[in-house]
C-alpha atoms as a PDB file:
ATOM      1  CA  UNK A   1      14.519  -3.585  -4.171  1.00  0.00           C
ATOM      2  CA  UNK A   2      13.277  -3.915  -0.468  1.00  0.00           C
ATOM      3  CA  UNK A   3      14.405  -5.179   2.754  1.00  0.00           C
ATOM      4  CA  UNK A   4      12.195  -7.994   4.605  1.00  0.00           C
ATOM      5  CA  UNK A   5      12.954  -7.684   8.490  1.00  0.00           C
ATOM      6  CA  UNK A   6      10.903 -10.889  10.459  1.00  0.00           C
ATOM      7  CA  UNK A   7       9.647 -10.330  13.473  1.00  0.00           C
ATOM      8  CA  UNK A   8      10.327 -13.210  16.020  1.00  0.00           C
ATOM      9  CA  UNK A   9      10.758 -14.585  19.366  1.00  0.00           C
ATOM     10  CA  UNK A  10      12.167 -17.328  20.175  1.00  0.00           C
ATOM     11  CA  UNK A  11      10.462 -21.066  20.700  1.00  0.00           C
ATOM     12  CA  UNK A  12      10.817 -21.306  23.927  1.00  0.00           C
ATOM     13  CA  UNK A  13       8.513 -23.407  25.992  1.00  0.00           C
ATOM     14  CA  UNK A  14       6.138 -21.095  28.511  1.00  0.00           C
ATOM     15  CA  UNK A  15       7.813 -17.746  27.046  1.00  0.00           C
ATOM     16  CA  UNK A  16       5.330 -18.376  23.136  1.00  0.00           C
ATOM     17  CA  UNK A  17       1.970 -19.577  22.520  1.00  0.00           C
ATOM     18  CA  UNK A  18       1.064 -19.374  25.501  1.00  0.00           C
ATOM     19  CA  UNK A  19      -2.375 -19.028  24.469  1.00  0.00           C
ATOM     20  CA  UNK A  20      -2.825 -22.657  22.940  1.00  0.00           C
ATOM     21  CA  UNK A  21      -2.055 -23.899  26.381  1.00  0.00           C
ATOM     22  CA  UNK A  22      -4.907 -25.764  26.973  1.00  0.00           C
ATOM     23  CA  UNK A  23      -4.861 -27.988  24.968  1.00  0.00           C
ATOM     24  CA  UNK A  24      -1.448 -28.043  23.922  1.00  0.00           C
ATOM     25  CA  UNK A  25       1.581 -28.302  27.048  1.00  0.00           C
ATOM     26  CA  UNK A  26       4.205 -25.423  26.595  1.00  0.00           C
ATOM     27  CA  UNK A  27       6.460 -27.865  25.075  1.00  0.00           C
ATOM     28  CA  UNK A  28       3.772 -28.557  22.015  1.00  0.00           C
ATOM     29  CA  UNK A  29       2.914 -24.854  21.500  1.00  0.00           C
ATOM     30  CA  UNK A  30       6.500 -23.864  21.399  1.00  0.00           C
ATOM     31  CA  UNK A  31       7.071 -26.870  18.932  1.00  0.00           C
ATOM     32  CA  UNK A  32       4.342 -24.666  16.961  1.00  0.00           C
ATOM     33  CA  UNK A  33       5.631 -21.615  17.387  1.00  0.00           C
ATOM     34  CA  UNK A  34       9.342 -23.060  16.223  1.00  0.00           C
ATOM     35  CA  UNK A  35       7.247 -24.790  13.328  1.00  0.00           C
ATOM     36  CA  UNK A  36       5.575 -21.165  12.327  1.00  0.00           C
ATOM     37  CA  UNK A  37       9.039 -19.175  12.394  1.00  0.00           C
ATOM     38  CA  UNK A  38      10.437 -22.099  10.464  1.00  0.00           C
ATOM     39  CA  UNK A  39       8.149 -22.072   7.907  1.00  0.00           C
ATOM     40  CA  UNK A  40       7.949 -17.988   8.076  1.00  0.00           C
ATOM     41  CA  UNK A  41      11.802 -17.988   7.237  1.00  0.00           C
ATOM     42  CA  UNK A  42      11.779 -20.347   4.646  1.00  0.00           C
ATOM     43  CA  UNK A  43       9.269 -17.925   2.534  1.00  0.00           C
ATOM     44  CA  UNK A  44      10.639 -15.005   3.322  1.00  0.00           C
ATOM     45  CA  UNK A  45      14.399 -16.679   2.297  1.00  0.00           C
ATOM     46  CA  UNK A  46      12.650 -17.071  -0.884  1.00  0.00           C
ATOM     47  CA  UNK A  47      11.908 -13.077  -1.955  1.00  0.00           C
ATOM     48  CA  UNK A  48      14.908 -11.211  -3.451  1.00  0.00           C
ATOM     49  CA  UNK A  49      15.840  -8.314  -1.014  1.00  0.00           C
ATOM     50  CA  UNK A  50      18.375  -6.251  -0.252  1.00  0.00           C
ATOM     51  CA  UNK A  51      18.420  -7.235   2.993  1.00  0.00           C
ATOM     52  CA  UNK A  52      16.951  -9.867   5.053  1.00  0.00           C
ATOM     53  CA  UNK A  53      16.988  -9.261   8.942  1.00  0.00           C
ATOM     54  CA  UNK A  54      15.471 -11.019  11.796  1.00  0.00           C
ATOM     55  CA  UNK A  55      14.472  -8.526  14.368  1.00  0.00           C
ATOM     56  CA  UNK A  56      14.591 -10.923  17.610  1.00  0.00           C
ATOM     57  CA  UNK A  57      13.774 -11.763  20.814  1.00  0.00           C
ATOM     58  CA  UNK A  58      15.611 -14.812  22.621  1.00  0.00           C
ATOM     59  CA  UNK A  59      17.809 -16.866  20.862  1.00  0.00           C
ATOM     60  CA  UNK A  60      17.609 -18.578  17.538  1.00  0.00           C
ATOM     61  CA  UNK A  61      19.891 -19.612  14.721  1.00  0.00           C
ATOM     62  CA  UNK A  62      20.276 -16.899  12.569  1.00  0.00           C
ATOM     63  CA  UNK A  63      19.762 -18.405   8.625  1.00  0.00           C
ATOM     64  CA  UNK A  64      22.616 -18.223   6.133  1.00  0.00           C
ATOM     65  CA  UNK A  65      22.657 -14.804   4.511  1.00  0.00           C
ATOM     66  CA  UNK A  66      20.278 -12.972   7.292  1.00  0.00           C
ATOM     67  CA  UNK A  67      21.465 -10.359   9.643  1.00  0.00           C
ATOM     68  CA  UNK A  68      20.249  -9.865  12.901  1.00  0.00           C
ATOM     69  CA  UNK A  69      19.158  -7.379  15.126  1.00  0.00           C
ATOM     70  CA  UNK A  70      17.685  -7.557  19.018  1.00  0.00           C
ATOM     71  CA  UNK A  71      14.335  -6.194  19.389  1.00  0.00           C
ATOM     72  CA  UNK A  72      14.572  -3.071  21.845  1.00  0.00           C
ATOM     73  CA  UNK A  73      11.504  -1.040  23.528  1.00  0.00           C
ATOM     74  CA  UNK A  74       9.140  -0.875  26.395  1.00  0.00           C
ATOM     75  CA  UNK A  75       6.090  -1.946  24.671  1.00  0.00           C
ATOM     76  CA  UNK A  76       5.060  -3.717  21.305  1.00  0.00           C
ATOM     77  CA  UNK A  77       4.368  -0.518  19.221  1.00  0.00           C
ATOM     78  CA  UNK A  78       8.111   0.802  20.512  1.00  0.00           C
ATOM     79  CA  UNK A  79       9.867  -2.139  19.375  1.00  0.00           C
ATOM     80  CA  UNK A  80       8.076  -2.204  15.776  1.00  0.00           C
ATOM     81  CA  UNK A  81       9.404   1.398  15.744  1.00  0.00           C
ATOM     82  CA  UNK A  82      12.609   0.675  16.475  1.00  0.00           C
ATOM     83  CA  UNK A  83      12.738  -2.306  14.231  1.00  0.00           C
ATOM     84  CA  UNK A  84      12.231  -0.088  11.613  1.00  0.00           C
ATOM     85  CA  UNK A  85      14.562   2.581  12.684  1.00  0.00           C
ATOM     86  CA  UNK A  86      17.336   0.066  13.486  1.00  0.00           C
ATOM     87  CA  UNK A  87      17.746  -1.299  10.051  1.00  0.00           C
ATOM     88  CA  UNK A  88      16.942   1.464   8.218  1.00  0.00           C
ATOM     89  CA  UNK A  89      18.796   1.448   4.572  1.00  0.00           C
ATOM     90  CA  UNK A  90      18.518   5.220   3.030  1.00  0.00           C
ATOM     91  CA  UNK A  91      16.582   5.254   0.060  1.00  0.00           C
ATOM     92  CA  UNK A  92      15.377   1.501   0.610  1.00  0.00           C
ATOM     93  CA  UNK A  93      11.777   0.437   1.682  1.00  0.00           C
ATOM     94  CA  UNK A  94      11.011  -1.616   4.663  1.00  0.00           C
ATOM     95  CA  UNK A  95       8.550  -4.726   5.010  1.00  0.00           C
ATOM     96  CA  UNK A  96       7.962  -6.281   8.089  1.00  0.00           C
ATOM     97  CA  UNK A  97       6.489  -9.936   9.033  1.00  0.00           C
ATOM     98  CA  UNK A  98       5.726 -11.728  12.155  1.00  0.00           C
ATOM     99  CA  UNK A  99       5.625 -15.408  12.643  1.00  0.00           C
ATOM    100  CA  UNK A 100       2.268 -15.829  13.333  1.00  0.00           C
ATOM    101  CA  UNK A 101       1.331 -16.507   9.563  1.00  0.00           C
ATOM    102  CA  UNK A 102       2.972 -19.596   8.489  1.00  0.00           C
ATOM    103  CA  UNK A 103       0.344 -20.107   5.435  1.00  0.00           C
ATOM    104  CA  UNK A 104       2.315 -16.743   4.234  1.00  0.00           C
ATOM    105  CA  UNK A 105       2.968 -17.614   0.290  1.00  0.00           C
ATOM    106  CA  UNK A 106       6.367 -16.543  -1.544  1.00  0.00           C
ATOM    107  CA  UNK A 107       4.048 -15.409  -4.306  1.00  0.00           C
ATOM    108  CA  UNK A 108       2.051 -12.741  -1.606  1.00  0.00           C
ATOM    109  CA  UNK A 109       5.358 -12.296  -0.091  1.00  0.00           C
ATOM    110  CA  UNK A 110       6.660 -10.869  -3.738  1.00  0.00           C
ATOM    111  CA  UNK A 111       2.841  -9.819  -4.437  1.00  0.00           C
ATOM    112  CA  UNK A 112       3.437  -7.262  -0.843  1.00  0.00           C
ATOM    113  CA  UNK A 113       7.091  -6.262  -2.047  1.00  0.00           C
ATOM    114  CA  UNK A 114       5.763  -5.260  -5.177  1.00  0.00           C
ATOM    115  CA  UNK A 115       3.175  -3.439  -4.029  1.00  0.00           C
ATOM    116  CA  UNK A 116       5.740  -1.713  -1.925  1.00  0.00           C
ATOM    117  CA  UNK A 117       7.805  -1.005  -4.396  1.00  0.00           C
ATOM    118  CA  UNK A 118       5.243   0.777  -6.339  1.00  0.00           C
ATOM    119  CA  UNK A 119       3.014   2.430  -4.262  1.00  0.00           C
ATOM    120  CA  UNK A 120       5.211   3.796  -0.980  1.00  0.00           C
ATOM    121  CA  UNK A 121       3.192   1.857   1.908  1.00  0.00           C
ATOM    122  CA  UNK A 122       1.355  -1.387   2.684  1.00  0.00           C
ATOM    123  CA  UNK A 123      -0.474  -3.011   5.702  1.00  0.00           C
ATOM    124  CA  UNK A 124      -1.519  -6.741   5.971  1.00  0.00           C
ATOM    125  CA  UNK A 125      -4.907  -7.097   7.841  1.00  0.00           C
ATOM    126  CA  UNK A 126      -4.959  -9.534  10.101  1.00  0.00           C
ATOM    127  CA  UNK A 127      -8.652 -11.362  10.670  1.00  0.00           C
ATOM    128  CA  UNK A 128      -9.145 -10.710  14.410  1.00  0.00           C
ATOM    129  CA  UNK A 129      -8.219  -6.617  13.499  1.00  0.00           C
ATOM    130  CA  UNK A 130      -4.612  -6.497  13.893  1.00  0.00           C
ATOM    131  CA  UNK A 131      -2.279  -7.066  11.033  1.00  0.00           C
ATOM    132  CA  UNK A 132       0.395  -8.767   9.430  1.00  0.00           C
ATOM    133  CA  UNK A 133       2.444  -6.696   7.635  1.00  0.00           C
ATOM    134  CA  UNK A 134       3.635  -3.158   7.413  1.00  0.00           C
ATOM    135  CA  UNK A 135       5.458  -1.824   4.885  1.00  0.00           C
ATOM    136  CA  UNK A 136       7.224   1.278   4.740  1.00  0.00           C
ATOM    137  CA  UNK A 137       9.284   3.652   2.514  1.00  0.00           C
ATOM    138  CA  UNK A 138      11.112   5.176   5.221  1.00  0.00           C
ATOM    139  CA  UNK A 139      11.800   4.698   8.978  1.00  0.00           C
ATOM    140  CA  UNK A 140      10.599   7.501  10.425  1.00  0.00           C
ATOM    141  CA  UNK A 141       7.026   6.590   9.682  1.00  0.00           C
ATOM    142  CA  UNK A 142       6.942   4.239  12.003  1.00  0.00           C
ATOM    143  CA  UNK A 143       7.201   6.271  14.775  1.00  0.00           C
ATOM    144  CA  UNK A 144       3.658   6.638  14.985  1.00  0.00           C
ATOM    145  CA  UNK A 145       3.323   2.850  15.900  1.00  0.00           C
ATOM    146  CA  UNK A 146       4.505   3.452  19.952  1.00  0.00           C
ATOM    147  CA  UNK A 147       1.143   5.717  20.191  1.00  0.00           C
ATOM    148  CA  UNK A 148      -1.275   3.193  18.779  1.00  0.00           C
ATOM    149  CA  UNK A 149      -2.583   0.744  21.312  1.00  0.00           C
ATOM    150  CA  UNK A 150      -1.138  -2.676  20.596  1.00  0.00           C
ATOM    151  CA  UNK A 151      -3.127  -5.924  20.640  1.00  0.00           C
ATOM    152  CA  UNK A 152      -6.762  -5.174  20.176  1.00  0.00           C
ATOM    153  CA  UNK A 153      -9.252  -5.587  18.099  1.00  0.00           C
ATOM    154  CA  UNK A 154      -9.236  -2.274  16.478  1.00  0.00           C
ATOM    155  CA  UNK A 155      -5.096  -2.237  16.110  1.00  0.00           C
ATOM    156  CA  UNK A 156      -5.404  -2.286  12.170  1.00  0.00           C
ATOM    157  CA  UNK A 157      -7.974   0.233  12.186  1.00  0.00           C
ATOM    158  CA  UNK A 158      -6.049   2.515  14.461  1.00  0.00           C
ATOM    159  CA  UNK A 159      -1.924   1.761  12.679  1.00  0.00           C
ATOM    160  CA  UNK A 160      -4.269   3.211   9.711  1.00  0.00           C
ATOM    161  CA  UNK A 161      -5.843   6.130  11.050  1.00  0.00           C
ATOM    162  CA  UNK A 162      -2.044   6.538  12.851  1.00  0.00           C
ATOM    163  CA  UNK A 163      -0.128   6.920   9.378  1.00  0.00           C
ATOM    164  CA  UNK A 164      -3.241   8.333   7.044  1.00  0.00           C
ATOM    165  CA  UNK A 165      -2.644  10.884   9.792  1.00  0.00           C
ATOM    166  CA  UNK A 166       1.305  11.238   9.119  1.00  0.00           C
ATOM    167  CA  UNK A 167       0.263  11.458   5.314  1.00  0.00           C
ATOM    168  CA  UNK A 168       1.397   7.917   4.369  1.00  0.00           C
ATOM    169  CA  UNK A 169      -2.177   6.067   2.783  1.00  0.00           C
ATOM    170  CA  UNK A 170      -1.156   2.537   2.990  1.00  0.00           C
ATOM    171  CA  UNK A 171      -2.426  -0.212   0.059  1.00  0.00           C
ATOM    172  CA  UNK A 172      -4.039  -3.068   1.798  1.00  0.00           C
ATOM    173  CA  UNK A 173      -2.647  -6.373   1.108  1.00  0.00           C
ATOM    174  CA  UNK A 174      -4.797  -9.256   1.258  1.00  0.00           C
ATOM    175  CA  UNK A 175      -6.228 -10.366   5.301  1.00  0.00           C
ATOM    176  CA  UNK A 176      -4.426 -13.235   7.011  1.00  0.00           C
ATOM    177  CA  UNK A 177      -5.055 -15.175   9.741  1.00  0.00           C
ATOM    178  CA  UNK A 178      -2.540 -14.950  12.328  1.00  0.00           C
ATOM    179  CA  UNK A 179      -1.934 -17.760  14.943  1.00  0.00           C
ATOM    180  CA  UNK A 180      -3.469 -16.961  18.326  1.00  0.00           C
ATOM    181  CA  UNK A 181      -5.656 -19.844  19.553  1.00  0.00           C
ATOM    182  CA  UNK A 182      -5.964 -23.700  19.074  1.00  0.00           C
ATOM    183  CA  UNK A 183      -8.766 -22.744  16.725  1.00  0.00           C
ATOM    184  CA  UNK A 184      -6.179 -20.825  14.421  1.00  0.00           C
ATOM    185  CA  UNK A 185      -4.026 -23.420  14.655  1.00  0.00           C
ATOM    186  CA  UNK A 186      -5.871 -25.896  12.684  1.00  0.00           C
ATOM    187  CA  UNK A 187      -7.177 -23.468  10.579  1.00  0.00           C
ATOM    188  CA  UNK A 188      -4.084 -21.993   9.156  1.00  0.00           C
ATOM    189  CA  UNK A 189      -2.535 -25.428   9.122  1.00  0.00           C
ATOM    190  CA  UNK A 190      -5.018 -26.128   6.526  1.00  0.00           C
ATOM    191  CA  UNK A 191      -3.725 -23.559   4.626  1.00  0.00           C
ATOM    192  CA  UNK A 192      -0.097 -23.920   4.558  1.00  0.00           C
ATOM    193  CA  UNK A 193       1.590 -25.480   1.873  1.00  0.00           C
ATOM    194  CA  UNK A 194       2.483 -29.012   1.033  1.00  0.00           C
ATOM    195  CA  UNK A 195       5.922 -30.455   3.206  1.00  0.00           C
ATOM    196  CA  UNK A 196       5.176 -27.101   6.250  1.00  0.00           C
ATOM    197  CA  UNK A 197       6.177 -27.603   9.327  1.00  0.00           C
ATOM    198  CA  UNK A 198       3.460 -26.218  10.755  1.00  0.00           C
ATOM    199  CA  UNK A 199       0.931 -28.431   9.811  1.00  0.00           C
ATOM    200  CA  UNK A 200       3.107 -31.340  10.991  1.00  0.00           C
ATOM    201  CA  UNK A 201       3.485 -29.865  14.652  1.00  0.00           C
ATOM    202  CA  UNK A 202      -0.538 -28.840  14.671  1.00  0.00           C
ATOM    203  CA  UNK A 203      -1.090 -32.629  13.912  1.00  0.00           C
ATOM    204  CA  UNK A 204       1.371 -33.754  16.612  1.00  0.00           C
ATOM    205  CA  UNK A 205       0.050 -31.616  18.918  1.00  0.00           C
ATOM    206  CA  UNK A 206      -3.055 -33.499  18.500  1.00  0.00           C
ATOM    207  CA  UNK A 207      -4.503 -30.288  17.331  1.00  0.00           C
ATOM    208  CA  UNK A 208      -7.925 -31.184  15.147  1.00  0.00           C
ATOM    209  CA  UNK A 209     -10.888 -29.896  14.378  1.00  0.00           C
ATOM    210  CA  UNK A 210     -12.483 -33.060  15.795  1.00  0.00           C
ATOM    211  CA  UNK A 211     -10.330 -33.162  18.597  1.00  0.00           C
ATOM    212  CA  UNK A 212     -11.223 -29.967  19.769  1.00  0.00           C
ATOM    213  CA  UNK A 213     -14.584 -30.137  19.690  1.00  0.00           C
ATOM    214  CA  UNK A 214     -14.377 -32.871  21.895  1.00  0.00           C
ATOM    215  CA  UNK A 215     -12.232 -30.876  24.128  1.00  0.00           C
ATOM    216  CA  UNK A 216     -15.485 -28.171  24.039  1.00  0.00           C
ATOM    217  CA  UNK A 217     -12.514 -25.660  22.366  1.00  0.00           C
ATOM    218  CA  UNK A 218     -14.839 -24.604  19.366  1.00  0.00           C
ATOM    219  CA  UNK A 219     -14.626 -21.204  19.710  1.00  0.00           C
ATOM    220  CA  UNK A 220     -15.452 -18.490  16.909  1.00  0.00           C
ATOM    221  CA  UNK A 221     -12.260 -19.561  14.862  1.00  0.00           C
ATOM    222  CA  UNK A 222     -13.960 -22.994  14.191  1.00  0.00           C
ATOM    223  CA  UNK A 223     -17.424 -22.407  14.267  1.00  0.00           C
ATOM    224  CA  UNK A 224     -18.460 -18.923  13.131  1.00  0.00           C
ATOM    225  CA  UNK A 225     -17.314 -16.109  11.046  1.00  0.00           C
ATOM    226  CA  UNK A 226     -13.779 -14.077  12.257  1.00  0.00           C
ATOM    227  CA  UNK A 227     -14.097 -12.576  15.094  1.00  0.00           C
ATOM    228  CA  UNK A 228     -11.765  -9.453  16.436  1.00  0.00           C
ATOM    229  CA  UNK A 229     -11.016 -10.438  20.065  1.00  0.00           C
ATOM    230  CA  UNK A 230      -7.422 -10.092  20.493  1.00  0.00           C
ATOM    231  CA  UNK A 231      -5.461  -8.715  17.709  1.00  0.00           C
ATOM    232  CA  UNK A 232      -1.857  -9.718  16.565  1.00  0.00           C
ATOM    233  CA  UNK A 233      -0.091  -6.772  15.208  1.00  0.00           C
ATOM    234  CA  UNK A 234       2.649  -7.695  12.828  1.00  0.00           C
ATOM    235  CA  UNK A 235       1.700 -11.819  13.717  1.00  0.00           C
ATOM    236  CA  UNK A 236       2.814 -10.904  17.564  1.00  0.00           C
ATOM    237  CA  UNK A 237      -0.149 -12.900  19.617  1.00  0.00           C
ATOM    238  CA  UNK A 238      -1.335 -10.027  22.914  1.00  0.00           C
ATOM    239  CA  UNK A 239       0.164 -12.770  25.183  1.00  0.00           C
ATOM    240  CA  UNK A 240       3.700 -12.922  23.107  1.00  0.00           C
ATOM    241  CA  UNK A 241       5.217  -9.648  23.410  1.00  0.00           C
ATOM    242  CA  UNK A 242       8.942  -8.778  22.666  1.00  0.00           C
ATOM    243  CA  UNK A 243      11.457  -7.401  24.566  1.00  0.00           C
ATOM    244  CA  UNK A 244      14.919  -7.157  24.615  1.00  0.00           C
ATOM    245  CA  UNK A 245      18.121  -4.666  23.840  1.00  0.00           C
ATOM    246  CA  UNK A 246      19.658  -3.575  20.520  1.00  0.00           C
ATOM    247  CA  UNK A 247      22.498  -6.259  19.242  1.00  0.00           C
ATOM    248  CA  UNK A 248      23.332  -7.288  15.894  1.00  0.00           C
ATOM    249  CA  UNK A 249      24.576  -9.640  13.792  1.00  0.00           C
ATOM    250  CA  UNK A 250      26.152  -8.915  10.264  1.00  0.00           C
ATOM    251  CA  UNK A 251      24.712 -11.105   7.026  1.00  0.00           C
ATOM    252  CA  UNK A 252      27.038 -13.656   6.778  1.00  0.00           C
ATOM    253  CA  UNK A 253      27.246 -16.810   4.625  1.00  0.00           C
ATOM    254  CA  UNK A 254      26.855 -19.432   7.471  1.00  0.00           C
ATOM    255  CA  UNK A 255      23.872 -20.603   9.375  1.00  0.00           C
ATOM    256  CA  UNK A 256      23.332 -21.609  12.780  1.00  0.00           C
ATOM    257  CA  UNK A 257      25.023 -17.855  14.297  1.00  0.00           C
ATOM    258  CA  UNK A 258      23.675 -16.782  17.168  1.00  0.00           C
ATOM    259  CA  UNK A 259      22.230 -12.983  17.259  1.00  0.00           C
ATOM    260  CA  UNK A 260      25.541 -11.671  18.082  1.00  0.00           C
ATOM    261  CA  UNK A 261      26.815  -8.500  20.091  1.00  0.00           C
ATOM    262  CA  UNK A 262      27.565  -5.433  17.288  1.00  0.00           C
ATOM    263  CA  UNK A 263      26.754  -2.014  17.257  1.00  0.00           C
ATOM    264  CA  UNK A 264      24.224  -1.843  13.721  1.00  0.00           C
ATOM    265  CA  UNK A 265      23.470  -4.534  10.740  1.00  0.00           C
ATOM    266  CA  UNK A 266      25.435  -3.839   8.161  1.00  0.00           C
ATOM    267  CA  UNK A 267      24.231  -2.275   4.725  1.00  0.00           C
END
C-alpha cells in the first residue's frame, strides 16, 4: 500500500489563481481554486492508502481521516522535497498530487498507485511540460527536485532527466491538463465528472468558451494544440507558489481541524 500526500494552498482570494484574473475577480478564481482542491480531495479520499496527508499552505479544513503537514522551503522544488521527506513512512511509497487537476479520476488515481506499487516510480505529465504527479519509493529521491528549475516549460523534461540521473526511471502516467489560465478552466471543466465542483464554479464564474472569445481570451488552450508556456509542477500554477513552515496535524476521525502545531504526522 501507498501514501497519497495533496499538494495545496489555500483558497484565498488574491493569494490563488491569480492567473484567471482577468476575467475572473480574485473572489471567482479562488471560488475555483476552493472548487479544484474540493474536488481533488474527494478523489483522492477515495484510493485506499496508508496514509493520506495534505501537505499545505494557508489554512483549510483538514478532511476526516487526513493528516496534515505545513509545506516548508524557499522555493517550489524545496518544498516538494521536503513534502516528501516530511512524511516519509519506511518501506512505504509516496504519491504526490496538486490541485490543479480536478478532472483527476479515482480509477487513474488507483491506475498511478498501482503503477507505483509495481514498478518503484511514476511521473504525471502535465500538457504545458510540467507535471502532475510524482511518485516515489523512497524520500530521498526527491531531493533532486530543489535543483530542477520549477515552472517552465521543460520542468517534466528536466524532474526526468533529474531522477534517470539518480537511477530512478520513472513510468509515465497518462498527461493531464493542469489549471493555469481561463482557457484551462473551461477545458478541464469539461472533463470533470458528473456533480464536480469545479465545473459549477467555472460556470459561475461566467467562464465559457463563448464567453471568452468574446472577451478576445482565446488563447492556445482554446484554439490550438497544447502549448508549453508556463508549466505547473505537481498542479502548482508559476504564479501559485507555496510557502510556509513545518506543522502537523495527526489523522484523526473528525473533519473541519485546522493544520495544527505538532512536531511530525504520525505513522
Amino acid at each position: 500500500m501507498i501514501q497519497l500526500l495533496v499538494m495545496a494552498k489555500a483558497p484565498v482570494p488574491g493569494r490563488v489563481k491569480t492567473r484567471l484574473c482577468p476575467p475572473c475577480t480574485p473572489e471567482q478564481a479562488a471560488a475555483i481554486a476552493a472548487a479544484a482542491l474540493a474536488d481533488t480531495l474527494a478523489t483522492a479520499s477515495t484510493l485506499p492508502a496508508r496514509r493520506h496527508t495534505l501537505v499545505l499552505d494557508g489554512e483549510y479544513p483538514v478532511p476526516p481521516g487526513w493528516a496534515c503537514v505545513r509545506q516548508r522551503g524557499d522555493g517550489l522544488g524545496e518544498r516538494l522535497a521536503n513534502a516528501f521527506a516530511d512524511t516519509a513512512l519506511p518501506g512505504v511509497p509516496a504519491l504526490l498530487i496538486g490541485m490543479d487537476t480536478p478532472q483527476l479520476t479515482a480509477a487513474l488515481l488507483r491506475a498511478a498507485a498501482t503503477r507505483l506499487r509495481n514498478e518503484g516510480a511514476v511521473l504525471g505529465p502535465a500538457r504545458d511540460g510540467g507535471w502532475w504527479a510524482l511518485g516515489l519509493p523512497i524520500a530521498a529521491y526527491a531531493t533532486v527536485l530543489p535543483a530542477v528549475p520549477m515552472s517552465t516549460a521543460e520542468t517534466g523534461e528536466l524532474t526526468l532527466a533529474a531522477l534517470r540521473a539518480r537511477g530512478v526511471e520513472p513510468t509515465l502516467l497518462p498527461t493531464l491538463r493542469d489549471v493555469d489560465t481561463a482557457a484551462d478552466a473551461t477545458l478541464v471543466a469539461a472533463l470533470c465528472p458528473p456533480g464536480s465542483r469545479f465545473p459549477a464554479a467555472v460556470t459561475t464564474a461566467g467562464l465559457t468558451a463563448v464567453g471568452l472569445t468574446a472577451a478576445g481570451l482565446t488563447n492556445a488552450g482554446l484554439t490550438a494544440a497544447p502549448g508549453r508556456a508556463a508549466a505547473s509542477p505537481a498542479g502548482v500554477g508559476a504564479d501559485d507558489e507555496l510557502g510556509g513552515s513545518r506543522i502537523a496535524d495527526g489523522a484523526g476521525s473528525g473533519g473541519d481541524r485546522a493544520c495544527a502545531a505538532t512536531t511530525g504526522v504520525p505513522a
